[in-house]
N, C-alpha and C. Protein backbone atom coordinates (compact mmCIF):
# COMPACT_ATOMS: atom_id res chain seq x y z
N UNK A 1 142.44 52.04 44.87
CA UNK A 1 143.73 51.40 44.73
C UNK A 1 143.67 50.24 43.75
N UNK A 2 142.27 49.19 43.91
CA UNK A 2 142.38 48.46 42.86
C UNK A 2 141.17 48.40 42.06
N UNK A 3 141.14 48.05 40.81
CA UNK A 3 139.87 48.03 40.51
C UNK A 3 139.73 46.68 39.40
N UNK A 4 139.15 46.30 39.83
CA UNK A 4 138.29 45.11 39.10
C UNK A 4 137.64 44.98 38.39
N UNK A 5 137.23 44.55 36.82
CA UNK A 5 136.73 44.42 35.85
C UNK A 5 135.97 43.39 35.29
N UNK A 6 134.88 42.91 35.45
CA UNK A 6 134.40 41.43 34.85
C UNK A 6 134.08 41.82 33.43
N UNK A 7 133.90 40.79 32.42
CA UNK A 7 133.66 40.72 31.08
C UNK A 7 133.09 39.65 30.79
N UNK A 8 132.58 39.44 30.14
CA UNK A 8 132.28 37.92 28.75
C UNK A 8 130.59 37.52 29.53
N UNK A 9 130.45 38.10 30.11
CA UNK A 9 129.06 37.20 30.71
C UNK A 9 127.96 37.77 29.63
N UNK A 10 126.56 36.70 29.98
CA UNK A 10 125.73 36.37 28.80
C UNK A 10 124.58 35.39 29.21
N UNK A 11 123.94 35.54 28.09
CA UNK A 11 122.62 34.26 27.95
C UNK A 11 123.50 33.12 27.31
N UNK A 12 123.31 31.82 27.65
CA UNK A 12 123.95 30.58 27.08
C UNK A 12 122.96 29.80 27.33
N UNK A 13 122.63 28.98 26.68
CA UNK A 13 121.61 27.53 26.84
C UNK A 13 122.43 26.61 27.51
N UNK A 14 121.19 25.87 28.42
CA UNK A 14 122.31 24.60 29.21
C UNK A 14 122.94 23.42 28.49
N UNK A 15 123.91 23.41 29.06
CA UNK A 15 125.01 22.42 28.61
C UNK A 15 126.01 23.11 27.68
N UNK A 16 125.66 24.30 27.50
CA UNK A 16 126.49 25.30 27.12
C UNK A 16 127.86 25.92 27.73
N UNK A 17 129.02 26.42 26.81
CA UNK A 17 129.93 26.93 27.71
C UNK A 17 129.96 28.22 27.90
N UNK A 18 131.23 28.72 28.75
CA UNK A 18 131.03 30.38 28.52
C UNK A 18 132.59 30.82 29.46
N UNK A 19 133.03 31.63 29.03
CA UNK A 19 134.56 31.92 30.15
C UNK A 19 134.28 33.46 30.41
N UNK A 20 134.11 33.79 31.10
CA UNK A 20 134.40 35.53 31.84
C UNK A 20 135.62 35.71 32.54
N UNK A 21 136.14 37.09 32.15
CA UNK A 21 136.82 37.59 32.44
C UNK A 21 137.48 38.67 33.82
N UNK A 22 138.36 39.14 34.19
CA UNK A 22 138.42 39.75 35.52
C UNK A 22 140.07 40.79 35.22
N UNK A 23 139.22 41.90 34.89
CA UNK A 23 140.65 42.54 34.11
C UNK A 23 140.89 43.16 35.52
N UNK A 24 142.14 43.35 36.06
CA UNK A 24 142.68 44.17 37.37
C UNK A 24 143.66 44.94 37.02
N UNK A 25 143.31 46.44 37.77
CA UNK A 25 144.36 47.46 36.96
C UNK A 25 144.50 48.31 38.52
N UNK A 26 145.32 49.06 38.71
CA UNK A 26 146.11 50.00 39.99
C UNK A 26 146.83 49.16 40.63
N UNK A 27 146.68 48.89 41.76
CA UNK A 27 147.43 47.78 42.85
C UNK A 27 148.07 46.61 42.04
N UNK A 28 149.21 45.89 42.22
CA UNK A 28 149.75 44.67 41.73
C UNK A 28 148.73 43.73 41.56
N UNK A 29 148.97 43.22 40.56
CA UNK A 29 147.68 42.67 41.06
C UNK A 29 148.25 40.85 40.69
N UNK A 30 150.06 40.82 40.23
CA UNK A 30 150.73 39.27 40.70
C UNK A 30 150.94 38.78 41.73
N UNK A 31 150.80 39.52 42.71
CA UNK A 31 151.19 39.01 44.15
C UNK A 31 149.99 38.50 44.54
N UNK A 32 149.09 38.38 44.17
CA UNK A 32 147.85 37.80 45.20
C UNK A 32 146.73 36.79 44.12
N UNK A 33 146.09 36.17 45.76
CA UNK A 33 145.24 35.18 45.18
C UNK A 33 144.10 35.91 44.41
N UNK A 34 143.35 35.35 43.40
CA UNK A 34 142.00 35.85 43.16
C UNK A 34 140.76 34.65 43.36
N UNK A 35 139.62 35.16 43.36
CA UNK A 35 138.44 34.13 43.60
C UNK A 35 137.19 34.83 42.95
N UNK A 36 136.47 33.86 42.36
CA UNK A 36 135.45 34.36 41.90
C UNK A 36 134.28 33.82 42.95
N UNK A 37 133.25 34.68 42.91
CA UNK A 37 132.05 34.22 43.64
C UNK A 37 130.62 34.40 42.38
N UNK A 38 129.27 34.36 43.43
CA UNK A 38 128.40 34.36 42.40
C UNK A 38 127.32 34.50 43.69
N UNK A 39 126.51 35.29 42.69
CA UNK A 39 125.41 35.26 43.89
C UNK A 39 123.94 35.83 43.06
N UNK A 40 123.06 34.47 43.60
CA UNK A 40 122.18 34.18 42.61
C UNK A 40 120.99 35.36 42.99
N UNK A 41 119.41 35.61 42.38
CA UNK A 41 118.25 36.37 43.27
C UNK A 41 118.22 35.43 44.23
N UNK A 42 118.20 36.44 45.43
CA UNK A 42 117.36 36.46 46.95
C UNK A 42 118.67 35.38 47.60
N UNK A 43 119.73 34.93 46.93
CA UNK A 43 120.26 34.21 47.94
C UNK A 43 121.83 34.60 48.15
N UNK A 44 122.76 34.23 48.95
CA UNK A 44 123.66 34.84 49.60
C UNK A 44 125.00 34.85 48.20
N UNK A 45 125.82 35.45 48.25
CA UNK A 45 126.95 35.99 47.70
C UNK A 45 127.93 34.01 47.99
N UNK A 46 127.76 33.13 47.17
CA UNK A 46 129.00 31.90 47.27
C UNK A 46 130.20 32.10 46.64
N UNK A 47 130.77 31.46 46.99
CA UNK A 47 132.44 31.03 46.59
C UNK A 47 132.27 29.71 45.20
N UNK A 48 132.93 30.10 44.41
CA UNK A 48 133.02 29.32 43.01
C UNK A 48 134.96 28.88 42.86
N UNK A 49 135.60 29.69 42.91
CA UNK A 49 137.05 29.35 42.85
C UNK A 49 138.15 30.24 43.07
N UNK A 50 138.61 29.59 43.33
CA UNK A 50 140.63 30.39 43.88
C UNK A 50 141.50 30.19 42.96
N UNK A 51 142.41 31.32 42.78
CA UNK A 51 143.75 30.84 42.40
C UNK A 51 144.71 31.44 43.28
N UNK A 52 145.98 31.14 43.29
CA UNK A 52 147.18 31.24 43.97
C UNK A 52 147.67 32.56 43.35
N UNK A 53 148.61 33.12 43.82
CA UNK A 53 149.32 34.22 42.93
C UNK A 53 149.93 33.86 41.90
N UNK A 54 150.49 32.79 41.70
CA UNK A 54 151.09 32.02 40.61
C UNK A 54 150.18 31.01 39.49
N UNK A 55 149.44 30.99 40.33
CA UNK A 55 148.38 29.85 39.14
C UNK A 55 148.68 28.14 39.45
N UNK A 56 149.37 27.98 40.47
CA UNK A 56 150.01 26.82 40.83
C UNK A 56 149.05 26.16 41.73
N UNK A 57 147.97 26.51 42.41
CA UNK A 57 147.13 26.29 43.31
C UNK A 57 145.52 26.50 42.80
N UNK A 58 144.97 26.17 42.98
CA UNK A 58 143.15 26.73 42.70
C UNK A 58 142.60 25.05 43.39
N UNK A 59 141.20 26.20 43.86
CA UNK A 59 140.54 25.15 44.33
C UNK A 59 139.25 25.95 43.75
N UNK A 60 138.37 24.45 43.57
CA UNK A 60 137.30 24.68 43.08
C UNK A 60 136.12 24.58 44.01
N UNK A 61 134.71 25.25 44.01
CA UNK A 61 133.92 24.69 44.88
C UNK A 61 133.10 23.13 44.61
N UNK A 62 132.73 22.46 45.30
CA UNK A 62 131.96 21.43 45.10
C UNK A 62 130.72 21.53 43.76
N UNK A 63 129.76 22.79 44.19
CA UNK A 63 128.95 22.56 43.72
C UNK A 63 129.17 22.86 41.69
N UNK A 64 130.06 23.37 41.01
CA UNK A 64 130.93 23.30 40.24
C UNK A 64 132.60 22.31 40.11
N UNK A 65 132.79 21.33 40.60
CA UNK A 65 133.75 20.97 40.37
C UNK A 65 133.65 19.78 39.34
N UNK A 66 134.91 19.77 37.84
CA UNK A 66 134.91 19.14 37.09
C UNK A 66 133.99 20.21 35.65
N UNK A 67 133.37 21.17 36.05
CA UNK A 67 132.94 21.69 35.46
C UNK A 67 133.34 23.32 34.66
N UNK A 68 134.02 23.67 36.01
CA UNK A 68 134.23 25.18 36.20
C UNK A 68 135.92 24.98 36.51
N UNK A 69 136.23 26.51 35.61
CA UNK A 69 138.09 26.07 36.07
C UNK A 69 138.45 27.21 36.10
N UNK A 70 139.66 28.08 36.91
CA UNK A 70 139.89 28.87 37.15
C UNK A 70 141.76 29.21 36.56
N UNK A 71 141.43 30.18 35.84
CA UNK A 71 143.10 30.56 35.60
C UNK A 71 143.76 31.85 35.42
N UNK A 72 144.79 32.00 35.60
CA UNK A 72 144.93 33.62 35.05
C UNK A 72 146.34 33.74 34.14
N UNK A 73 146.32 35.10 34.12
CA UNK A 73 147.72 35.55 32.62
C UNK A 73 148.07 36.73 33.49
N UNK A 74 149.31 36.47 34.31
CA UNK A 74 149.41 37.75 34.97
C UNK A 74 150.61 38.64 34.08
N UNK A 75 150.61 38.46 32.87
CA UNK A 75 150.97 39.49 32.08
C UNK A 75 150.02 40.16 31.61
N UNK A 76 148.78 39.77 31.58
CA UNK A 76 147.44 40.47 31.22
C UNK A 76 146.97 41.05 32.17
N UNK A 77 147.34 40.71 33.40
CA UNK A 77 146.57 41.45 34.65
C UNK A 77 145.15 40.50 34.67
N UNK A 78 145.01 39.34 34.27
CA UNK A 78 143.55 38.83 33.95
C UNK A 78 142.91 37.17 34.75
N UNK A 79 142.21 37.47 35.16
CA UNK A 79 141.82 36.14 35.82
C UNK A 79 140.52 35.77 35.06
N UNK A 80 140.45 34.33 34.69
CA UNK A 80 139.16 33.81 33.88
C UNK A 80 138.63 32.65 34.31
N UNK A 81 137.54 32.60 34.44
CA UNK A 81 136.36 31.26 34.48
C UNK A 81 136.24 30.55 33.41
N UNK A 82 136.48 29.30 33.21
CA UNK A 82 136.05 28.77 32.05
C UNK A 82 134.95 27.85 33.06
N UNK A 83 133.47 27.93 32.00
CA UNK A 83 132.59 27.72 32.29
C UNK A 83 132.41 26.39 31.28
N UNK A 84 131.75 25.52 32.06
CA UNK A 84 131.18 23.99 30.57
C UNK A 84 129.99 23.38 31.11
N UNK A 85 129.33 22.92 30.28
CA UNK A 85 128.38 21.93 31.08
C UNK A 85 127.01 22.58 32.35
N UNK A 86 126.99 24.20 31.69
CA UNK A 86 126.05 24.59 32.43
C UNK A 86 124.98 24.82 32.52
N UNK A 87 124.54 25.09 33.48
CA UNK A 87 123.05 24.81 34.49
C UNK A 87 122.40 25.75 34.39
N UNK A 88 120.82 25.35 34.12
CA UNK A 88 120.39 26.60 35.25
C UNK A 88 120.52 27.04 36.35
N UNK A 89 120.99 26.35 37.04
CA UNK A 89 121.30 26.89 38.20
C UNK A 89 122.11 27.51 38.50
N UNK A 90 123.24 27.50 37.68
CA UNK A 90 124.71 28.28 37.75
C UNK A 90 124.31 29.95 37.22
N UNK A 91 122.78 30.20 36.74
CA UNK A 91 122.52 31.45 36.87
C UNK A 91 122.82 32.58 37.93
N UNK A 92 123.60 33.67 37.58
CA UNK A 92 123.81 34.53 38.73
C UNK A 92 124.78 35.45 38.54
N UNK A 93 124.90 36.42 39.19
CA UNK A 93 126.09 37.51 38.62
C UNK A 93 127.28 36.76 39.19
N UNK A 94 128.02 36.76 38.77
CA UNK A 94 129.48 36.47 38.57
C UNK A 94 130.33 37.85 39.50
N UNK A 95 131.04 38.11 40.35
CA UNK A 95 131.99 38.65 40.84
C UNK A 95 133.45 38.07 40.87
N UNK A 96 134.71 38.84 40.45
CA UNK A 96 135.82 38.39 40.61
C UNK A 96 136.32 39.51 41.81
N UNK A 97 137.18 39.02 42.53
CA UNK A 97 138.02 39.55 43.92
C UNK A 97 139.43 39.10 44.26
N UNK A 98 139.90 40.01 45.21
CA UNK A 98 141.15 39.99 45.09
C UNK A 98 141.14 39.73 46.52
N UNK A 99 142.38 38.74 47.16
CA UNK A 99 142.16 38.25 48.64
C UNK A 99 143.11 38.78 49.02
N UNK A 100 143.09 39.22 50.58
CA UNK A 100 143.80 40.32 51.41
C UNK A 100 144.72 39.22 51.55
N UNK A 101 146.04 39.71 52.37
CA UNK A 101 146.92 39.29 52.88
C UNK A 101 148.44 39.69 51.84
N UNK A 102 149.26 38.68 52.95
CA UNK A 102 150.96 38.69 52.45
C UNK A 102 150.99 38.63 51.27
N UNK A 103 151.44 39.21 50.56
CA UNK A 103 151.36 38.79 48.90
C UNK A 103 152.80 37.26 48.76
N UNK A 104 152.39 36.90 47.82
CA UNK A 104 152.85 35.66 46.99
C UNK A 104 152.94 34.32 47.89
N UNK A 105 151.86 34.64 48.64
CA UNK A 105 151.25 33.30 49.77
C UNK A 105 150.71 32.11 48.81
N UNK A 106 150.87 30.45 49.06
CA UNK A 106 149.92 29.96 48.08
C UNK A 106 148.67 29.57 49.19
N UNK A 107 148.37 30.28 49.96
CA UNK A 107 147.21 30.53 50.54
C UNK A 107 145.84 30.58 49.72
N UNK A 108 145.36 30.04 50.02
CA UNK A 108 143.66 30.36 49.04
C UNK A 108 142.77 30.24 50.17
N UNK A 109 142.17 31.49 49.81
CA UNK A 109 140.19 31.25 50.64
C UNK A 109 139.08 30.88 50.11
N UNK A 110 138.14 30.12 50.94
CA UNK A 110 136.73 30.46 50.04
C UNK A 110 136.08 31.19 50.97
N UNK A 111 136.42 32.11 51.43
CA UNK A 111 135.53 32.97 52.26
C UNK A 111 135.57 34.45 52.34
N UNK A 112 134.56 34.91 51.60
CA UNK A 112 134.94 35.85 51.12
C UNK A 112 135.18 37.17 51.87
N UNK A 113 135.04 36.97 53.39
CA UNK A 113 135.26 37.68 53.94
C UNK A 113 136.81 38.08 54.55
N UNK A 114 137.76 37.11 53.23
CA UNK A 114 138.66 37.64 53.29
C UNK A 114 139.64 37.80 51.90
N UNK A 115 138.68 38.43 51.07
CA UNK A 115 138.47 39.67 50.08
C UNK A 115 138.62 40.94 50.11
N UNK A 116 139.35 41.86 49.86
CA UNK A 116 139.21 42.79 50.00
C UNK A 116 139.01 43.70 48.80
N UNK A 117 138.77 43.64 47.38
CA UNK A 117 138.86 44.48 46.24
C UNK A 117 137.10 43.60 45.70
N UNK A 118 136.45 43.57 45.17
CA UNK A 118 135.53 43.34 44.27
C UNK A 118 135.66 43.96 42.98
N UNK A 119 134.81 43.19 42.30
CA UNK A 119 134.45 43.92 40.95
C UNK A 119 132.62 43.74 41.02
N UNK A 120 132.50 44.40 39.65
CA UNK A 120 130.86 45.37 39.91
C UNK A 120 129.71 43.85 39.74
N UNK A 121 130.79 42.74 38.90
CA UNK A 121 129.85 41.90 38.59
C UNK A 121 129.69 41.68 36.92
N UNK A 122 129.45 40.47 36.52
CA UNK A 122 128.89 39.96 35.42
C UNK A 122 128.07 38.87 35.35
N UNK A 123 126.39 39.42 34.63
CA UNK A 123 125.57 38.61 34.66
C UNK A 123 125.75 37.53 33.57
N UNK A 124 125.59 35.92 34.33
CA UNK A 124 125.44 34.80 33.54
C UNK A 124 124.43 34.40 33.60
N UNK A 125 123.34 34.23 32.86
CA UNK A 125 121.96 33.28 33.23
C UNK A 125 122.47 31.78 31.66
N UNK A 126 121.97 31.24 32.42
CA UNK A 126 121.55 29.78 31.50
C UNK A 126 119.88 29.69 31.37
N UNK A 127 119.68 28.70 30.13
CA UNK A 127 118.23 28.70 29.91
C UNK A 127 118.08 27.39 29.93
N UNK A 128 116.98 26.97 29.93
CA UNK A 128 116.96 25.74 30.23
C UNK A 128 116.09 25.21 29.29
């Protein structure tokens, strides 16, 4: 029903920027929030950012905030990360998702267990 698309990911040196992409095609894909996660080797799948169905809402996580920004073009069907100021540590595949519920809620999660669409992933490593 929906399918999810990441793009733009890469090798970047730290302190480097980088924006990936999250193309969504079948299901509507204006009515609902999106969130990206990331999940580094050997450790669990985190929450990085939300947006609203409208773009009027996003929250960022802590361990990226001021750094990492979240937006979309829902004439493009497209949700994007703009990435700045990064880390090695911010190494890790990149996932964008689509969050269950009422559509055009300004509801946001960071938990992704209430996600219901994924995409396959895009690898970001930084070098240090």
């Amino acid at each position: 029903q929906v399918q999810l698309v990441e793009s733009g990911g890469g090798l970047v040196q730290a302190g480097g920027s980088l924006t990936i992409s999250c193309a969504a095609s079948g299901r509507t894909f204006i009515d609902s929030a999106m969130g990206w996660f990331r999940q580094a080797p050997g450790k669990e799948r985190e929450f990085v950012a939300v947006i609203n169905w409208s773009g009027g809402r996003t929250y960022t996580a802590d361990s990226v905030k001021g750094r990492f920004s979240i937006s979309r073009d829902n004439a493009k069907n497209t949700v994007y990360l703009q990435m700045k100021s990064l880390k090695p540590e911010d190494t890790a595949v990149y996932y964008c998702a689509l969050q269950r519920g009422l559509p055009f809620r300004d509801y946001v999660s960071a938990n992704l267990n209430e996600y219901g669409y994924w995409g396959q992933g895009t690898q970001v490593t930084v070098s240090s």
